[in-house]
PDB file of N, CA and C in Angstrom:
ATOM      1  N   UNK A   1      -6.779   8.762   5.598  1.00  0.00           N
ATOM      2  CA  UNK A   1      -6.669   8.274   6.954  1.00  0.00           C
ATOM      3  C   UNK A   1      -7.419   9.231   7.874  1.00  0.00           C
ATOM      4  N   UNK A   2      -7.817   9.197   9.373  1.00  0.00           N
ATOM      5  CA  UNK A   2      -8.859   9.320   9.529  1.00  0.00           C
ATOM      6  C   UNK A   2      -8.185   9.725  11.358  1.00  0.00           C
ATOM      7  N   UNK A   3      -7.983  10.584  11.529  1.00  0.00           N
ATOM      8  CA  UNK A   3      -7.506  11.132  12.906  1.00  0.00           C
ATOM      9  C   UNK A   3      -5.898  11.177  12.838  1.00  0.00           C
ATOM     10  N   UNK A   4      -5.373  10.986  13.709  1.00  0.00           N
ATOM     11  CA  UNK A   4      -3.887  11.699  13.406  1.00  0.00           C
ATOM     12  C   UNK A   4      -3.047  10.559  12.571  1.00  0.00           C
ATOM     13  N   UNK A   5      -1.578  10.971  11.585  1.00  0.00           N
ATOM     14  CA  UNK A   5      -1.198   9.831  11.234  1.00  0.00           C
ATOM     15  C   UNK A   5       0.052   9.065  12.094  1.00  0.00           C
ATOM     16  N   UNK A   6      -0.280   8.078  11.766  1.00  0.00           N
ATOM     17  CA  UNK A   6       1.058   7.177  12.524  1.00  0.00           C
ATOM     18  C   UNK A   6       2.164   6.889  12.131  1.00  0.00           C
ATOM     19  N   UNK A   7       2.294   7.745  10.982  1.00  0.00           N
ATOM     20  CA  UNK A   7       4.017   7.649  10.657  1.00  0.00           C
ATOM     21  C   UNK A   7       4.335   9.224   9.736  1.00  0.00           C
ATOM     22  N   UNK A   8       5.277   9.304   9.535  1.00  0.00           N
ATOM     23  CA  UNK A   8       6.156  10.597   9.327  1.00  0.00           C
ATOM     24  C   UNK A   8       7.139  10.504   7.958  1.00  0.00           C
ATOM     25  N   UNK A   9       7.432  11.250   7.373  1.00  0.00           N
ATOM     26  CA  UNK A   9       8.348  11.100   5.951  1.00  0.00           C
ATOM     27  C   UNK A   9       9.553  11.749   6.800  1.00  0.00           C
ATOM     28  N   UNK A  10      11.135  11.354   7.100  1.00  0.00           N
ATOM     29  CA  UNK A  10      12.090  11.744   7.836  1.00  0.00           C
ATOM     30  C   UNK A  10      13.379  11.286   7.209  1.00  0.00           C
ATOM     31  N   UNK A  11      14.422  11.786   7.502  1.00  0.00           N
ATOM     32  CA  UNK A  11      15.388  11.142   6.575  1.00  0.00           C
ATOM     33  C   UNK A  11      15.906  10.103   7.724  1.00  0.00           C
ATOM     34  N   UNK A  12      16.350   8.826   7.074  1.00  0.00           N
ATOM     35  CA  UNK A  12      16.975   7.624   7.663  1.00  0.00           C
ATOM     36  C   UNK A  12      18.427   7.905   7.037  1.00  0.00           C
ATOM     37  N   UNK A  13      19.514   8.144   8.359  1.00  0.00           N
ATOM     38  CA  UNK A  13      20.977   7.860   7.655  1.00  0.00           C
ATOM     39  C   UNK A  13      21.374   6.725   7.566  1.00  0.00           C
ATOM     40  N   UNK A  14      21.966   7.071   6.109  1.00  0.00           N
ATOM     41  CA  UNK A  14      22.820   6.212   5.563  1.00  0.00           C
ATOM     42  C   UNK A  14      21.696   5.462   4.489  1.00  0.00           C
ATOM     43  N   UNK A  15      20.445   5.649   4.628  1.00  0.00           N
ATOM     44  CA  UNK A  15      19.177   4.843   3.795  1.00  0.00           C
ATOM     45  C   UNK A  15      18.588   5.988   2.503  1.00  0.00           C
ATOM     46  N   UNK A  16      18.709   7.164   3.148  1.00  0.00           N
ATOM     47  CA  UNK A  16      17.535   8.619   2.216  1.00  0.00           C
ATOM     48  C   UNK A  16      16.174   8.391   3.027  1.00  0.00           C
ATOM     49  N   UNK A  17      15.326   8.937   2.342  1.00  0.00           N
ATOM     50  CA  UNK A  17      14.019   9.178   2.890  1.00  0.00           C
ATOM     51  C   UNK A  17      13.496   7.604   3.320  1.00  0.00           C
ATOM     52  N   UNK A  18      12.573   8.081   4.493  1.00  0.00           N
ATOM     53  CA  UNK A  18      11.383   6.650   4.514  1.00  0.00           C
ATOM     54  C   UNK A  18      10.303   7.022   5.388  1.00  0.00           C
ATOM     55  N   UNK A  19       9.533   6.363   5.779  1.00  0.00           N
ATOM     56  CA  UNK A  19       8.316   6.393   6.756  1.00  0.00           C
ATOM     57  C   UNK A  19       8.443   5.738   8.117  1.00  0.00           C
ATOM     58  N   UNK A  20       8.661   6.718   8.792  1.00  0.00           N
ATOM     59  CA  UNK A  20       8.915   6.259  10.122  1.00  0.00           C
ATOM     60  C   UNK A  20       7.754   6.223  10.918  1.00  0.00           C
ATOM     61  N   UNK A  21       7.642   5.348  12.105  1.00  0.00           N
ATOM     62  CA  UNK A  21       6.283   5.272  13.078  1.00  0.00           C
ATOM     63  C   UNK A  21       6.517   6.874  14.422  1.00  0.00           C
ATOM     64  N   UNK A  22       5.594   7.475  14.355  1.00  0.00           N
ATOM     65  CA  UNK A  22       5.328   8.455  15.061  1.00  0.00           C
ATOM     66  C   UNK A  22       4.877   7.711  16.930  1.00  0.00           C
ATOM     67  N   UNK A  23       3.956   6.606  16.419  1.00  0.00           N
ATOM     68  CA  UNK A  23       3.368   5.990  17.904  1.00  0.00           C
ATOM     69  C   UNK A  23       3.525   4.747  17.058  1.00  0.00           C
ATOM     70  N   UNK A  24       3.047   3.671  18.255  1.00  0.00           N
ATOM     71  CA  UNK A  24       3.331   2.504  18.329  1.00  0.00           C
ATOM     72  C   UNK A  24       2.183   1.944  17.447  1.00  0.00           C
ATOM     73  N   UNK A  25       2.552   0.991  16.177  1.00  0.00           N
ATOM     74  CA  UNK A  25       1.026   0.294  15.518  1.00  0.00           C
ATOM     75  C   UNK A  25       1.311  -1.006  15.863  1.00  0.00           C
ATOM     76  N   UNK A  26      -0.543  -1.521  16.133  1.00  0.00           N
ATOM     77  CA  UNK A  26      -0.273  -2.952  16.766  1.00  0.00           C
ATOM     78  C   UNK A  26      -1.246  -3.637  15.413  1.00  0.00           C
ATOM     79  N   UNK A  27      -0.443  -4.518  15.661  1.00  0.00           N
ATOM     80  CA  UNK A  27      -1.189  -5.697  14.646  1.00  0.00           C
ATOM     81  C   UNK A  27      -2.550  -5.285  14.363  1.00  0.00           C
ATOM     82  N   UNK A  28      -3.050  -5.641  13.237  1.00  0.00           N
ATOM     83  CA  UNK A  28      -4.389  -5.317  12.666  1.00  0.00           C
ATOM     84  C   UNK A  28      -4.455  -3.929  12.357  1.00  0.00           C
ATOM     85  N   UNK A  29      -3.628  -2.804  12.392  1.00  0.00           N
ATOM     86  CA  UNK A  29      -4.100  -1.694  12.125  1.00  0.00           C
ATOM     87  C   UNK A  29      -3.804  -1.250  10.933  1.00  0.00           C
ATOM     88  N   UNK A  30      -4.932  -1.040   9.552  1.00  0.00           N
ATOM     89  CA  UNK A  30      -4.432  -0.348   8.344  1.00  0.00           C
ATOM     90  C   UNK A  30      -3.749   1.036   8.813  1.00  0.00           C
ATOM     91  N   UNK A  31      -2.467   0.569   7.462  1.00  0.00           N
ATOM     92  CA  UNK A  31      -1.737   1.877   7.700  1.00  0.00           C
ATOM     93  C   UNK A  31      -2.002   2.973   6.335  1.00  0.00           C
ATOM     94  N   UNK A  32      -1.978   2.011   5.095  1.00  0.00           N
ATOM     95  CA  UNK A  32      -2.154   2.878   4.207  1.00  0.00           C
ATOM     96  C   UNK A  32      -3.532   2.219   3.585  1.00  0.00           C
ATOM     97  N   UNK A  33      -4.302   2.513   2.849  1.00  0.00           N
ATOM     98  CA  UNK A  33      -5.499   2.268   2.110  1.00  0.00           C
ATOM     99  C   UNK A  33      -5.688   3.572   0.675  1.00  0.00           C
ATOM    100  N   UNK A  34      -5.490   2.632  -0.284  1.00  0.00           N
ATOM    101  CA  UNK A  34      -5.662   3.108  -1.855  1.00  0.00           C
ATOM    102  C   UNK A  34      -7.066   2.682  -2.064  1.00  0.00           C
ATOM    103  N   UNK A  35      -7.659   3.342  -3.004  1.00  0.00           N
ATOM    104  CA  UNK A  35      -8.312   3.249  -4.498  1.00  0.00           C
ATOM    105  C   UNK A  35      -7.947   2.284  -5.355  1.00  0.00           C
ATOM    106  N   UNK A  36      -8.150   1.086  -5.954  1.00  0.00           N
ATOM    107  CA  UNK A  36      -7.567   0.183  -6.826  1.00  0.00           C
ATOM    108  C   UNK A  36      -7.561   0.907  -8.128  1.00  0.00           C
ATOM    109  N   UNK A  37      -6.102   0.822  -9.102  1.00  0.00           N
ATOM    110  CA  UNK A  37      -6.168   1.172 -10.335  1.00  0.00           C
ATOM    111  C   UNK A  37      -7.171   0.820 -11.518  1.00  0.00           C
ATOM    112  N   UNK A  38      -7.189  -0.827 -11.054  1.00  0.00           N
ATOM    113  CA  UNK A  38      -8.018  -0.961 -12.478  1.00  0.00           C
ATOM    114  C   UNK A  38      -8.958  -2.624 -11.075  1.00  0.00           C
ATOM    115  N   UNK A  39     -10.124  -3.223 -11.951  1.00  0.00           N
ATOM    116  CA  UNK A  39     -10.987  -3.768 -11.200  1.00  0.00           C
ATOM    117  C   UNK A  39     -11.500  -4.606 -12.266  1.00  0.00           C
ATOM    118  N   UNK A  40     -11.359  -5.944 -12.485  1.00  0.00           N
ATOM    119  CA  UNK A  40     -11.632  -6.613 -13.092  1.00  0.00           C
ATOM    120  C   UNK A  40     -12.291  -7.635 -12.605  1.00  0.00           C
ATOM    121  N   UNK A  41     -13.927  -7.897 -13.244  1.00  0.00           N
ATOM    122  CA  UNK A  41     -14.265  -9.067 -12.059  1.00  0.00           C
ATOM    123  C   UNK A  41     -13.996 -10.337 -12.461  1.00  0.00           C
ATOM    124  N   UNK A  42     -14.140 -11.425 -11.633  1.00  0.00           N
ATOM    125  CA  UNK A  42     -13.467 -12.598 -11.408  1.00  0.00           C
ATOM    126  C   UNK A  42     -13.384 -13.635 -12.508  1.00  0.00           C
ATOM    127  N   UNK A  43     -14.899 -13.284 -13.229  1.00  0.00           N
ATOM    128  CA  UNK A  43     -15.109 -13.991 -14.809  1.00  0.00           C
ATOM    129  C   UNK A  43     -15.176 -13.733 -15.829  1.00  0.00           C
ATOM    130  N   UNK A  44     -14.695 -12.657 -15.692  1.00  0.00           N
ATOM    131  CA  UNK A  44     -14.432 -12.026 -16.813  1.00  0.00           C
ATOM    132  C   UNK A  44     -13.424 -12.717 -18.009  1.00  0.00           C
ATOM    133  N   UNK A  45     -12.195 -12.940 -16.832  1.00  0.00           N
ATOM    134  CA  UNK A  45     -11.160 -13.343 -17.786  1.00  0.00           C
ATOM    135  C   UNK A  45     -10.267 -14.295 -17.087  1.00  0.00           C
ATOM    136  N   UNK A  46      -9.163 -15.448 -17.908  1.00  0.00           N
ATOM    137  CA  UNK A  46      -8.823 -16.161 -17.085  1.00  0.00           C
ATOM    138  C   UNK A  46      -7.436 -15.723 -16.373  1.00  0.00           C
ATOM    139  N   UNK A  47      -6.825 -15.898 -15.465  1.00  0.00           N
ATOM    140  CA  UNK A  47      -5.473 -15.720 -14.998  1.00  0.00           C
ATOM    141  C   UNK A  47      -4.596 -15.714 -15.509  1.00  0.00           C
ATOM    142  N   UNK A  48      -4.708 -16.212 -16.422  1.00  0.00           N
ATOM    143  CA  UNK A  48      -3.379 -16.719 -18.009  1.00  0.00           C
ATOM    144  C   UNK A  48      -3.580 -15.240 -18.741  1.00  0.00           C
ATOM    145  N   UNK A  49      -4.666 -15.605 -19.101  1.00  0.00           N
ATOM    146  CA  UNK A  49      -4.853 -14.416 -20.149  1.00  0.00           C
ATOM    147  C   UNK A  49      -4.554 -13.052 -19.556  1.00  0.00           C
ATOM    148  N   UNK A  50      -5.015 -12.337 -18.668  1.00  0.00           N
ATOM    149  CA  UNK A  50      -4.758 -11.451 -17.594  1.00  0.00           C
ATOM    150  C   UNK A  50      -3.085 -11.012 -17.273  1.00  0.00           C
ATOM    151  N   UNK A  51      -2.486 -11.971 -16.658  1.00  0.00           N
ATOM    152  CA  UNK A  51      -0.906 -12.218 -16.946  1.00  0.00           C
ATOM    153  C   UNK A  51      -0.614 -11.732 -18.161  1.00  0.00           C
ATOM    154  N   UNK A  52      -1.044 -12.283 -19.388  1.00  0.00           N
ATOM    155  CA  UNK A  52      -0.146 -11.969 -20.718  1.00  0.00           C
ATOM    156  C   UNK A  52      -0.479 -10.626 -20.675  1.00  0.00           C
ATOM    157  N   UNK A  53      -1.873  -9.855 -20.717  1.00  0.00           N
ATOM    158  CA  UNK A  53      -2.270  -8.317 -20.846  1.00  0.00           C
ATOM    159  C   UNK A  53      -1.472  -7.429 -20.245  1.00  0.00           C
ATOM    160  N   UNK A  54      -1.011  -7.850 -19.271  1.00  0.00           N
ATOM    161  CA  UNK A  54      -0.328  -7.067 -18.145  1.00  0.00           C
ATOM    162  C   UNK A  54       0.800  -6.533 -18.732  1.00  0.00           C
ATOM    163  N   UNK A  55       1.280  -8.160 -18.746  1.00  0.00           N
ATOM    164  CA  UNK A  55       3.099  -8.138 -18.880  1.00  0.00           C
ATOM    165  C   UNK A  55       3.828  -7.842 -20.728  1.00  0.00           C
TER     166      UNK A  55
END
């Protein structure tokens, strides 16, 4: 992320830990953004088959 962050790791009572908002986020704003684990392209393989690999 890319200038200050907009949320905080804090304890919530009665919940344990979570991510709380520091400032206000308005619609449209990424909050978190990953790296994808794995990247399979589209024809590779069918949806069925994919499903069974997984699971």
């Amino acid at each position: 992320m890319i200038g200050n962050p907009l949320y905080t790791l804090r304890d919530v009572p009665g919940k344990g830990k979570g991510l709380v908002t520091i400032e206000k986020i308005f619609k449209g704003i990424r909050i978190l953004s990953e790296k994808p684990i794995i990247i399979i392209p589209g024809n590779e393989i069918s949806s069925e088959r994919l499903q069974i690999s997984i699971y």
